[in-house]
PDB file of N, CA and C in Angstrom:
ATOM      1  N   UNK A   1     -15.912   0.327  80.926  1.00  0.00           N
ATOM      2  CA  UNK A   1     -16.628  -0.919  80.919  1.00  0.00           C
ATOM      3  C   UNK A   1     -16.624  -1.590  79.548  1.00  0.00           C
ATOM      4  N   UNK A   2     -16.795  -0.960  78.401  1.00  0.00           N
ATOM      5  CA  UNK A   2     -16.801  -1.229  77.211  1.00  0.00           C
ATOM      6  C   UNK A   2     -15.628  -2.188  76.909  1.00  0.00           C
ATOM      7  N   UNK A   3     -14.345  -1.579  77.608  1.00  0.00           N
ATOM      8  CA  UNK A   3     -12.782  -1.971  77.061  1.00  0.00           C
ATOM      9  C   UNK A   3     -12.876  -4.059  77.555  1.00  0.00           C
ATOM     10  N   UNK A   4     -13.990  -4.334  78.808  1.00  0.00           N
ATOM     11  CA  UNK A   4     -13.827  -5.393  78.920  1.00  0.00           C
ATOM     12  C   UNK A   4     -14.475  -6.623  77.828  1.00  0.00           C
ATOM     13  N   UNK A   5     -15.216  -5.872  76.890  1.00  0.00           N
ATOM     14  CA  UNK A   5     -15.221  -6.962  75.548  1.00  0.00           C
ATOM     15  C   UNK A   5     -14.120  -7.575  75.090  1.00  0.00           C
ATOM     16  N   UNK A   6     -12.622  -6.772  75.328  1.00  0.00           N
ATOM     17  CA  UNK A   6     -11.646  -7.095  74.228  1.00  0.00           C
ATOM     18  C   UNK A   6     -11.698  -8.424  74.988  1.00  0.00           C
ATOM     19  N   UNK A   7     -11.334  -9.003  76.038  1.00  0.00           N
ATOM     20  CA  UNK A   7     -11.527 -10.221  76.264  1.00  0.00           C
ATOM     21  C   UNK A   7     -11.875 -11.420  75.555  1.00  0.00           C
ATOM     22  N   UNK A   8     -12.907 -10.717  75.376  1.00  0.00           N
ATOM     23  CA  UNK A   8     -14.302 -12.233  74.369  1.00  0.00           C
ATOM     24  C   UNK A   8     -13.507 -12.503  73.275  1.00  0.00           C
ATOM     25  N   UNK A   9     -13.210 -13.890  72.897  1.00  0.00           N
ATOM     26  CA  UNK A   9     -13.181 -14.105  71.415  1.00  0.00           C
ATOM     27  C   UNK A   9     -14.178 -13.870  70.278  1.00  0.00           C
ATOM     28  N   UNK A  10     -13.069 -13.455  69.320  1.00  0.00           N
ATOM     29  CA  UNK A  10     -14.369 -12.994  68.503  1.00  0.00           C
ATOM     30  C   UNK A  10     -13.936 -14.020  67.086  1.00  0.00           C
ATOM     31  N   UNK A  11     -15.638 -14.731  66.499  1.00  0.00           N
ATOM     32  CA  UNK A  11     -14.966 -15.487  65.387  1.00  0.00           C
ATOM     33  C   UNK A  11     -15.703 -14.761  64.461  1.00  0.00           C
ATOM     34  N   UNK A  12     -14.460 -15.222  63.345  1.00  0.00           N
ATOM     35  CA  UNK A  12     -14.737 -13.939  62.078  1.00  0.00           C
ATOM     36  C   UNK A  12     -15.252 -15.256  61.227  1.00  0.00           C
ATOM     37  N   UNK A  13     -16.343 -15.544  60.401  1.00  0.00           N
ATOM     38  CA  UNK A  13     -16.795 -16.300  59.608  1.00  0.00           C
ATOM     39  C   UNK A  13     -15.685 -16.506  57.985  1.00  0.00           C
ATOM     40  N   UNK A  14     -15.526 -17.415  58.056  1.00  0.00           N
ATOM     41  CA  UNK A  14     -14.480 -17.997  56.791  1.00  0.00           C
ATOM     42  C   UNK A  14     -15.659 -19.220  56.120  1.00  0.00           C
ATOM     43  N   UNK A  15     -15.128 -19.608  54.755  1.00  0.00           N
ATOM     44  CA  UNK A  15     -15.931 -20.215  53.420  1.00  0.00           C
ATOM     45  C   UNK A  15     -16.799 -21.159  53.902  1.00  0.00           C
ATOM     46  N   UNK A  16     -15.594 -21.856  54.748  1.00  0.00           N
ATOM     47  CA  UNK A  16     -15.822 -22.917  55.796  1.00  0.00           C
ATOM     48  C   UNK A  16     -16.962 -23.292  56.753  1.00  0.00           C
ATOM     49  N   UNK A  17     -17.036 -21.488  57.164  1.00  0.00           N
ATOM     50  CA  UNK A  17     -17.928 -21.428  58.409  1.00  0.00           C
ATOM     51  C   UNK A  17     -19.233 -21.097  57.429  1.00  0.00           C
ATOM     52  N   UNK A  18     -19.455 -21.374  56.271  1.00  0.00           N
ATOM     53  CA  UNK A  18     -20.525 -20.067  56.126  1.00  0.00           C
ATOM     54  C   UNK A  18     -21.127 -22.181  54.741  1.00  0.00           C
ATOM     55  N   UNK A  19     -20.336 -23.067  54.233  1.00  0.00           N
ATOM     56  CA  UNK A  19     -20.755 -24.377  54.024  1.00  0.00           C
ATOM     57  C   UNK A  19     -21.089 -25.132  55.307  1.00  0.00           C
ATOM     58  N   UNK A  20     -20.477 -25.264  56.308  1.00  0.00           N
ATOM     59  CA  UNK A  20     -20.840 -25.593  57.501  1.00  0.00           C
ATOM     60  C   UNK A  20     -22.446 -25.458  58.003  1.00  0.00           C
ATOM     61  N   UNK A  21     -22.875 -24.031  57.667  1.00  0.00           N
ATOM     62  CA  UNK A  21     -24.195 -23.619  58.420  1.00  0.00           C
ATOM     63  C   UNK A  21     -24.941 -24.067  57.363  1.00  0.00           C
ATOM     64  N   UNK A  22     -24.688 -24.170  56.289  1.00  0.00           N
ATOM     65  CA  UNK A  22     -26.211 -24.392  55.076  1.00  0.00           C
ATOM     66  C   UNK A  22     -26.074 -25.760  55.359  1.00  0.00           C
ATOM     67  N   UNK A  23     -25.147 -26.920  55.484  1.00  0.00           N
ATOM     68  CA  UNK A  23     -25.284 -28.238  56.074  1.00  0.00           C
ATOM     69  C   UNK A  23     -25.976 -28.533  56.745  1.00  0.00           C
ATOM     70  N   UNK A  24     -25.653 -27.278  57.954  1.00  0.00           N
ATOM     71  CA  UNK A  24     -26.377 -27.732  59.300  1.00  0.00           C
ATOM     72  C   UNK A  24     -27.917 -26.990  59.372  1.00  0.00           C
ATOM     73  N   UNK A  25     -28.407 -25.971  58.316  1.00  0.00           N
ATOM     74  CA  UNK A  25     -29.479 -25.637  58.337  1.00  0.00           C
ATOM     75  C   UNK A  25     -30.259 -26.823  57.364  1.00  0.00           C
ATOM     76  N   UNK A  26     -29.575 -27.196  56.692  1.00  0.00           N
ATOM     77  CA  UNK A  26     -30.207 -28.467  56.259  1.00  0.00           C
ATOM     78  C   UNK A  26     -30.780 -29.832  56.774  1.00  0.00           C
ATOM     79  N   UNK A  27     -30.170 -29.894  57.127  1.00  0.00           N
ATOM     80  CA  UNK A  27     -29.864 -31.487  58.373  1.00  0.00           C
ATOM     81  C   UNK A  27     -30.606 -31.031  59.779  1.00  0.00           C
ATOM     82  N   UNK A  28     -30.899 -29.811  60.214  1.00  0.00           N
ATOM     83  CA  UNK A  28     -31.663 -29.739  61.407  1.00  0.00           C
ATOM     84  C   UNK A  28     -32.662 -28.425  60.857  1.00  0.00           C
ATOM     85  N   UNK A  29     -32.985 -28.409  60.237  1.00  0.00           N
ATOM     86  CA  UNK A  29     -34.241 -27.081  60.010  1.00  0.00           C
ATOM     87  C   UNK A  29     -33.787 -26.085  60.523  1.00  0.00           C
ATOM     88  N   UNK A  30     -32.951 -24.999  60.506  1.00  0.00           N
ATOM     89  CA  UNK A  30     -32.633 -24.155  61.020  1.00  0.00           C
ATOM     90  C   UNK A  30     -32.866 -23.042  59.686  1.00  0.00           C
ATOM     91  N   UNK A  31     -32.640 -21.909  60.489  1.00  0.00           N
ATOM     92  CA  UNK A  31     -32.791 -21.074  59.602  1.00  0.00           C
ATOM     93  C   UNK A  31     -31.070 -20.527  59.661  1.00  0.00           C
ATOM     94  N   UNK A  32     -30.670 -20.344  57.957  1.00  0.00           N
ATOM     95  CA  UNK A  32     -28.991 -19.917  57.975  1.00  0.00           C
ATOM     96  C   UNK A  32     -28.307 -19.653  59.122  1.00  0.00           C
ATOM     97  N   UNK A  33     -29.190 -18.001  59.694  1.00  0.00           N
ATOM     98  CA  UNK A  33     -28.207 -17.199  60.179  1.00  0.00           C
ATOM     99  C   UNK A  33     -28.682 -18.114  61.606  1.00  0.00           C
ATOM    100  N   UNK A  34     -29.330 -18.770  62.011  1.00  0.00           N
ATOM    101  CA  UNK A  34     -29.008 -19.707  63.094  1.00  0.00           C
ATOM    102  C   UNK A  34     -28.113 -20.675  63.241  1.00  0.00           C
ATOM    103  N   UNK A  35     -28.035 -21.080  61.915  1.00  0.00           N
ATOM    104  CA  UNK A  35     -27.122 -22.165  62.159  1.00  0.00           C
ATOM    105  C   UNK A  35     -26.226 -21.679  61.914  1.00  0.00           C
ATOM    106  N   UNK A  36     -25.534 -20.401  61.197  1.00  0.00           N
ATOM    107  CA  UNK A  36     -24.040 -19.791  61.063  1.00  0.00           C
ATOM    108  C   UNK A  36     -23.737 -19.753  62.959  1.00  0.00           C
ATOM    109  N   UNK A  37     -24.866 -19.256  63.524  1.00  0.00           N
ATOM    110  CA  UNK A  37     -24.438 -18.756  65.195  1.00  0.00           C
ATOM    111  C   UNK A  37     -23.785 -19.711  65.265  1.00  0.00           C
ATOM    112  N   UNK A  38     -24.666 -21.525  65.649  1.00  0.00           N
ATOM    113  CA  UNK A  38     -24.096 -22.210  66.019  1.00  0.00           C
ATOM    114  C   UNK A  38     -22.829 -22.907  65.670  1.00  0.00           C
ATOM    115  N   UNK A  39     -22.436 -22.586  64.142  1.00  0.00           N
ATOM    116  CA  UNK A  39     -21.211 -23.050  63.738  1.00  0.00           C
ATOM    117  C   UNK A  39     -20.104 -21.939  64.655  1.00  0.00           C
ATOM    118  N   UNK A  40     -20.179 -20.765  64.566  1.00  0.00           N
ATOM    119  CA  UNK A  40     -19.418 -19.915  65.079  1.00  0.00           C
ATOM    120  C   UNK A  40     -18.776 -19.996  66.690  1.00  0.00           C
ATOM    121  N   UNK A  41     -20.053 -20.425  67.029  1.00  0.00           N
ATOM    122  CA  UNK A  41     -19.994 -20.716  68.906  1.00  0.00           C
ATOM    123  C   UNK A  41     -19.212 -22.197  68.853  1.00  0.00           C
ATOM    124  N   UNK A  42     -19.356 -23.119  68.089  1.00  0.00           N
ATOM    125  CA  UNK A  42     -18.302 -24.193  68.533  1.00  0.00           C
ATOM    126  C   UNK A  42     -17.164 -24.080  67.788  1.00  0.00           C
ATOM    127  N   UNK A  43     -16.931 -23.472  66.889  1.00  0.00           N
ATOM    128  CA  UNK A  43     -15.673 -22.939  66.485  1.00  0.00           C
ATOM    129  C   UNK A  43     -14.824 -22.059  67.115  1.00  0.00           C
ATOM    130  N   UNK A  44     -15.332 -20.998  68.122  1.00  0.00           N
ATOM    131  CA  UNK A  44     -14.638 -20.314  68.995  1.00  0.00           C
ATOM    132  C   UNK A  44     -14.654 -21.444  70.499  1.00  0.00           C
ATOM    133  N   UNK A  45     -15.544 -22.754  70.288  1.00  0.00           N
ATOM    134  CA  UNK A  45     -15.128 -23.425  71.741  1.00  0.00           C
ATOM    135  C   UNK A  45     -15.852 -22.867  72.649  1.00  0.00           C
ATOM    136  N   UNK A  46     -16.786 -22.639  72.761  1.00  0.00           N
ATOM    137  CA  UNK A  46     -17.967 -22.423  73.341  1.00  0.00           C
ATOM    138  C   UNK A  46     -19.026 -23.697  73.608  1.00  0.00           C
ATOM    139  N   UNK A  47     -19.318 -23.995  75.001  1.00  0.00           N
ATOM    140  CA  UNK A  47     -19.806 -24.944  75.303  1.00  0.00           C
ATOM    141  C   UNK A  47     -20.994 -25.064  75.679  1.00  0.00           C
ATOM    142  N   UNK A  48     -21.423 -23.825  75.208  1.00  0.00           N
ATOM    143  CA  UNK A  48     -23.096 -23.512  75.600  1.00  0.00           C
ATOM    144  C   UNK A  48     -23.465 -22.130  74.495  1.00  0.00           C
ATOM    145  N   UNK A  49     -24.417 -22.202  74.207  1.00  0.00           N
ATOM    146  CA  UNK A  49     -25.325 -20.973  73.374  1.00  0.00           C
ATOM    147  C   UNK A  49     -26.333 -20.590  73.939  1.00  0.00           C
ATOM    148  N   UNK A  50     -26.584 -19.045  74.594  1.00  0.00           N
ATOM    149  CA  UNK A  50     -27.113 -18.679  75.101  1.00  0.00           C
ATOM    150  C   UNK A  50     -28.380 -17.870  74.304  1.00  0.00           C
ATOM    151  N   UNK A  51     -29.227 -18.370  74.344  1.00  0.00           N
ATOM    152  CA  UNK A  51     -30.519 -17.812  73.206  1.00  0.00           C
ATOM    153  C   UNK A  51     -31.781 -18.381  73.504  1.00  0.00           C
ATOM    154  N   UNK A  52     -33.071 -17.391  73.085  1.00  0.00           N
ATOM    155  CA  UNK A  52     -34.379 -17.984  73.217  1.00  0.00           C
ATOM    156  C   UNK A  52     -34.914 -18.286  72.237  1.00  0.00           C
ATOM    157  N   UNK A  53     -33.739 -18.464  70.498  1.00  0.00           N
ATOM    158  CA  UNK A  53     -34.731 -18.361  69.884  1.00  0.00           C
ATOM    159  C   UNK A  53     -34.574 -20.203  69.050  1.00  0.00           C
ATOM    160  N   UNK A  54     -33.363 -21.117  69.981  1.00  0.00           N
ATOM    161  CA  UNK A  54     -33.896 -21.806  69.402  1.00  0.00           C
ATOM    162  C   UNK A  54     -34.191 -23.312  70.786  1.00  0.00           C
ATOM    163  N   UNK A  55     -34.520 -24.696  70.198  1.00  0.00           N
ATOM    164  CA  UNK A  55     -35.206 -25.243  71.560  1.00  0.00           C
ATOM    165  C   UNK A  55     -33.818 -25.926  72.820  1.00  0.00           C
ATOM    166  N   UNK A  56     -33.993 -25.390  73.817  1.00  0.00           N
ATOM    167  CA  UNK A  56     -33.746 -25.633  75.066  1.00  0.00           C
ATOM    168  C   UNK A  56     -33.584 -26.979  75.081  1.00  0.00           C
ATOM    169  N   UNK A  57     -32.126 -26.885  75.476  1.00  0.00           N
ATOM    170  CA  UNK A  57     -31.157 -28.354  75.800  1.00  0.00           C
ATOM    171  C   UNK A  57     -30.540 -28.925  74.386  1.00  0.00           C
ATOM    172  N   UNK A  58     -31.420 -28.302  73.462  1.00  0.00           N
ATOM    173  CA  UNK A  58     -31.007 -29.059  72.208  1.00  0.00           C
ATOM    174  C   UNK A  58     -29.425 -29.104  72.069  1.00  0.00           C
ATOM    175  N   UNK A  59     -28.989 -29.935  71.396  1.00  0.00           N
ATOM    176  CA  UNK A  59     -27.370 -29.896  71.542  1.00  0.00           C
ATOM    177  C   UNK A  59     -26.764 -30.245  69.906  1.00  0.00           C
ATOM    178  N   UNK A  60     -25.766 -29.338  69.515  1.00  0.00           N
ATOM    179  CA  UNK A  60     -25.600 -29.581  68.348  1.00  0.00           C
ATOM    180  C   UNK A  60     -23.449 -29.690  68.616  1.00  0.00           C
ATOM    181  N   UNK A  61     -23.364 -31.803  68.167  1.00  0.00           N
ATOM    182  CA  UNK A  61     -21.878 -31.286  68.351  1.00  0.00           C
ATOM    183  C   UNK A  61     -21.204 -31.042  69.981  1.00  0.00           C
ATOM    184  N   UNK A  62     -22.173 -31.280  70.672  1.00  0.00           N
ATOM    185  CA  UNK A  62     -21.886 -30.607  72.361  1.00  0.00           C
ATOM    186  C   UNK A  62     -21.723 -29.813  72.463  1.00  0.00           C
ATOM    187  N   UNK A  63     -22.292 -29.315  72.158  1.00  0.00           N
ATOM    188  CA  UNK A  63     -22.179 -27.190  72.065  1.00  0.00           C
ATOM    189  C   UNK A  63     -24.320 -27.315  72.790  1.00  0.00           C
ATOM    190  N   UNK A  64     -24.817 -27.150  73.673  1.00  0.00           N
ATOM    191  CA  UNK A  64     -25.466 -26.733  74.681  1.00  0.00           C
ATOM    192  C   UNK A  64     -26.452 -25.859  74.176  1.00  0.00           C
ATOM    193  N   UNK A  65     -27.500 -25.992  73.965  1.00  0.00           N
ATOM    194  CA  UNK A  65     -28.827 -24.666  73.723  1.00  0.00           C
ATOM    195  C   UNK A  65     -29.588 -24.335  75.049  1.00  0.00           C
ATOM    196  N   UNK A  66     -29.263 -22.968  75.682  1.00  0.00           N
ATOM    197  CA  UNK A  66     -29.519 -22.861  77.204  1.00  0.00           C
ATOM    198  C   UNK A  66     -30.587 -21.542  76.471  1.00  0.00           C
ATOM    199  N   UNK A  67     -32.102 -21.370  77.259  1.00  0.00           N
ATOM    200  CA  UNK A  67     -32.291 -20.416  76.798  1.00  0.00           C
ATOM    201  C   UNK A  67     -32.104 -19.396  78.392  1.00  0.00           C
ATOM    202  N   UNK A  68     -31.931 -18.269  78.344  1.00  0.00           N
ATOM    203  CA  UNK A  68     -31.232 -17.676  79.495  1.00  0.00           C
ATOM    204  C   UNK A  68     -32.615 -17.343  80.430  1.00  0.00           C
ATOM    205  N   UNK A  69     -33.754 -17.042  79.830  1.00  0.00           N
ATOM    206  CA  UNK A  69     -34.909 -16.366  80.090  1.00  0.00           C
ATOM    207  C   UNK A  69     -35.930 -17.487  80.828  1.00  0.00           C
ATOM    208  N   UNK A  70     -35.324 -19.083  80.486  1.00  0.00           N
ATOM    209  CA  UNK A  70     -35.929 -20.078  81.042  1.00  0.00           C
ATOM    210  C   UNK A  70     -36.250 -19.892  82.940  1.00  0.00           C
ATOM    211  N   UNK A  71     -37.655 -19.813  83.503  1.00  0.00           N
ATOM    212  CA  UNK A  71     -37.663 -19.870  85.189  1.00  0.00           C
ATOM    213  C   UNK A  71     -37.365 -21.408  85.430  1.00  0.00           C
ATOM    214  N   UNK A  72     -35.944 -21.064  86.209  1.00  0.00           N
ATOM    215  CA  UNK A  72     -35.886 -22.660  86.566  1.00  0.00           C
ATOM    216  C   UNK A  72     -36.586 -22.695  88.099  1.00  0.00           C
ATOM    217  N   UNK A  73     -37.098 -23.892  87.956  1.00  0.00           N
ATOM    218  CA  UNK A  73     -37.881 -24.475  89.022  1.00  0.00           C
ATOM    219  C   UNK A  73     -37.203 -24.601  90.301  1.00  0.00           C
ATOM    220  N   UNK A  74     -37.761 -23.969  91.796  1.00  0.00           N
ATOM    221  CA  UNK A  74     -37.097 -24.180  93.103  1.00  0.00           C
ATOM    222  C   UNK A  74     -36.572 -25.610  93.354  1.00  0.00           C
ATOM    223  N   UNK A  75     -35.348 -26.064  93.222  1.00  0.00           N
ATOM    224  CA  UNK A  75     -34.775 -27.124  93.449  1.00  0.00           C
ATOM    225  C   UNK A  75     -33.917 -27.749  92.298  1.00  0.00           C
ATOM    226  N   UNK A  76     -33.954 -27.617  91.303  1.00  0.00           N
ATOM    227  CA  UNK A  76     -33.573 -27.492  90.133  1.00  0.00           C
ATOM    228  C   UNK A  76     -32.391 -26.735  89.399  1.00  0.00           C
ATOM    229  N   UNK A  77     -31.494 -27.133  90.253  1.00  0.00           N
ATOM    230  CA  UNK A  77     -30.007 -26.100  89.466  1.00  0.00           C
ATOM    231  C   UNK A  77     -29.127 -26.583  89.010  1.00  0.00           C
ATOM    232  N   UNK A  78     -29.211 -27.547  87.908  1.00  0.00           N
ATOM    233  CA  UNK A  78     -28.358 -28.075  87.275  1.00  0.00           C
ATOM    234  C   UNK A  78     -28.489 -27.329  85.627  1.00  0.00           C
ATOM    235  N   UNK A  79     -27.163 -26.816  85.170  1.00  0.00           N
ATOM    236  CA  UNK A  79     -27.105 -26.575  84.050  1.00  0.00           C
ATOM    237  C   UNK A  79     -27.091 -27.335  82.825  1.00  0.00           C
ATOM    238  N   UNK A  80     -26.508 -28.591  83.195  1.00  0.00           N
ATOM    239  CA  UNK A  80     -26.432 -29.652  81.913  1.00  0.00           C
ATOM    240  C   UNK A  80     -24.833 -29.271  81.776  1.00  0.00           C
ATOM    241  N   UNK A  81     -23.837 -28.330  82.460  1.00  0.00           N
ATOM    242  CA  UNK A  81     -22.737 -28.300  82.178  1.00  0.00           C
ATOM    243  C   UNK A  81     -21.406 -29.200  82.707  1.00  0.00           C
ATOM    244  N   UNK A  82     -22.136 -29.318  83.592  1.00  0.00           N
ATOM    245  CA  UNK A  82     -21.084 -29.615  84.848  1.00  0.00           C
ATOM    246  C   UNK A  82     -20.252 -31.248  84.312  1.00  0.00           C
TER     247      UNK A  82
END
């Protein structure tokens, strides 16, 4: 089961990625290693970030803040992806 990670892209943080996040922890209150996530997730092309720790729907770039743990409401199944 393990072997099916190799799949996932994995992004390795470069100079780039690591001026990027103090920008963006600047410009939106984030804390670093939050905003390194989010640089990382739209750099690997990721169209959603799956997390509770920061606010729901927020969108940075079109990259998607879904928190996973959210109860969505009976009738209500739209992701914001589609």
């Amino acid at each position: 089961m393990i072997g099916t990670y190799e799949a996932w892209p994995v992004h390795r943080p470069k100079v780039d990625d690591l001026v990027e996040a103090s920008e963006l922890e600047e410009r939106h209150r984030l804390s670093f290693w939050d905003a390194l996530i989010v640089v990382a997730a739209r750099r690997s092309g990721a169209h959603a970030l799956l997390t509770e720790d920061l606010q729901e729907s927020r969108r940075f770039d079109g990259l998607l803040v879904v928190n996973p743990f959210r109860v969505v409401p009976l009738g209500e199944h739209s992701t914001g992806l589609e």
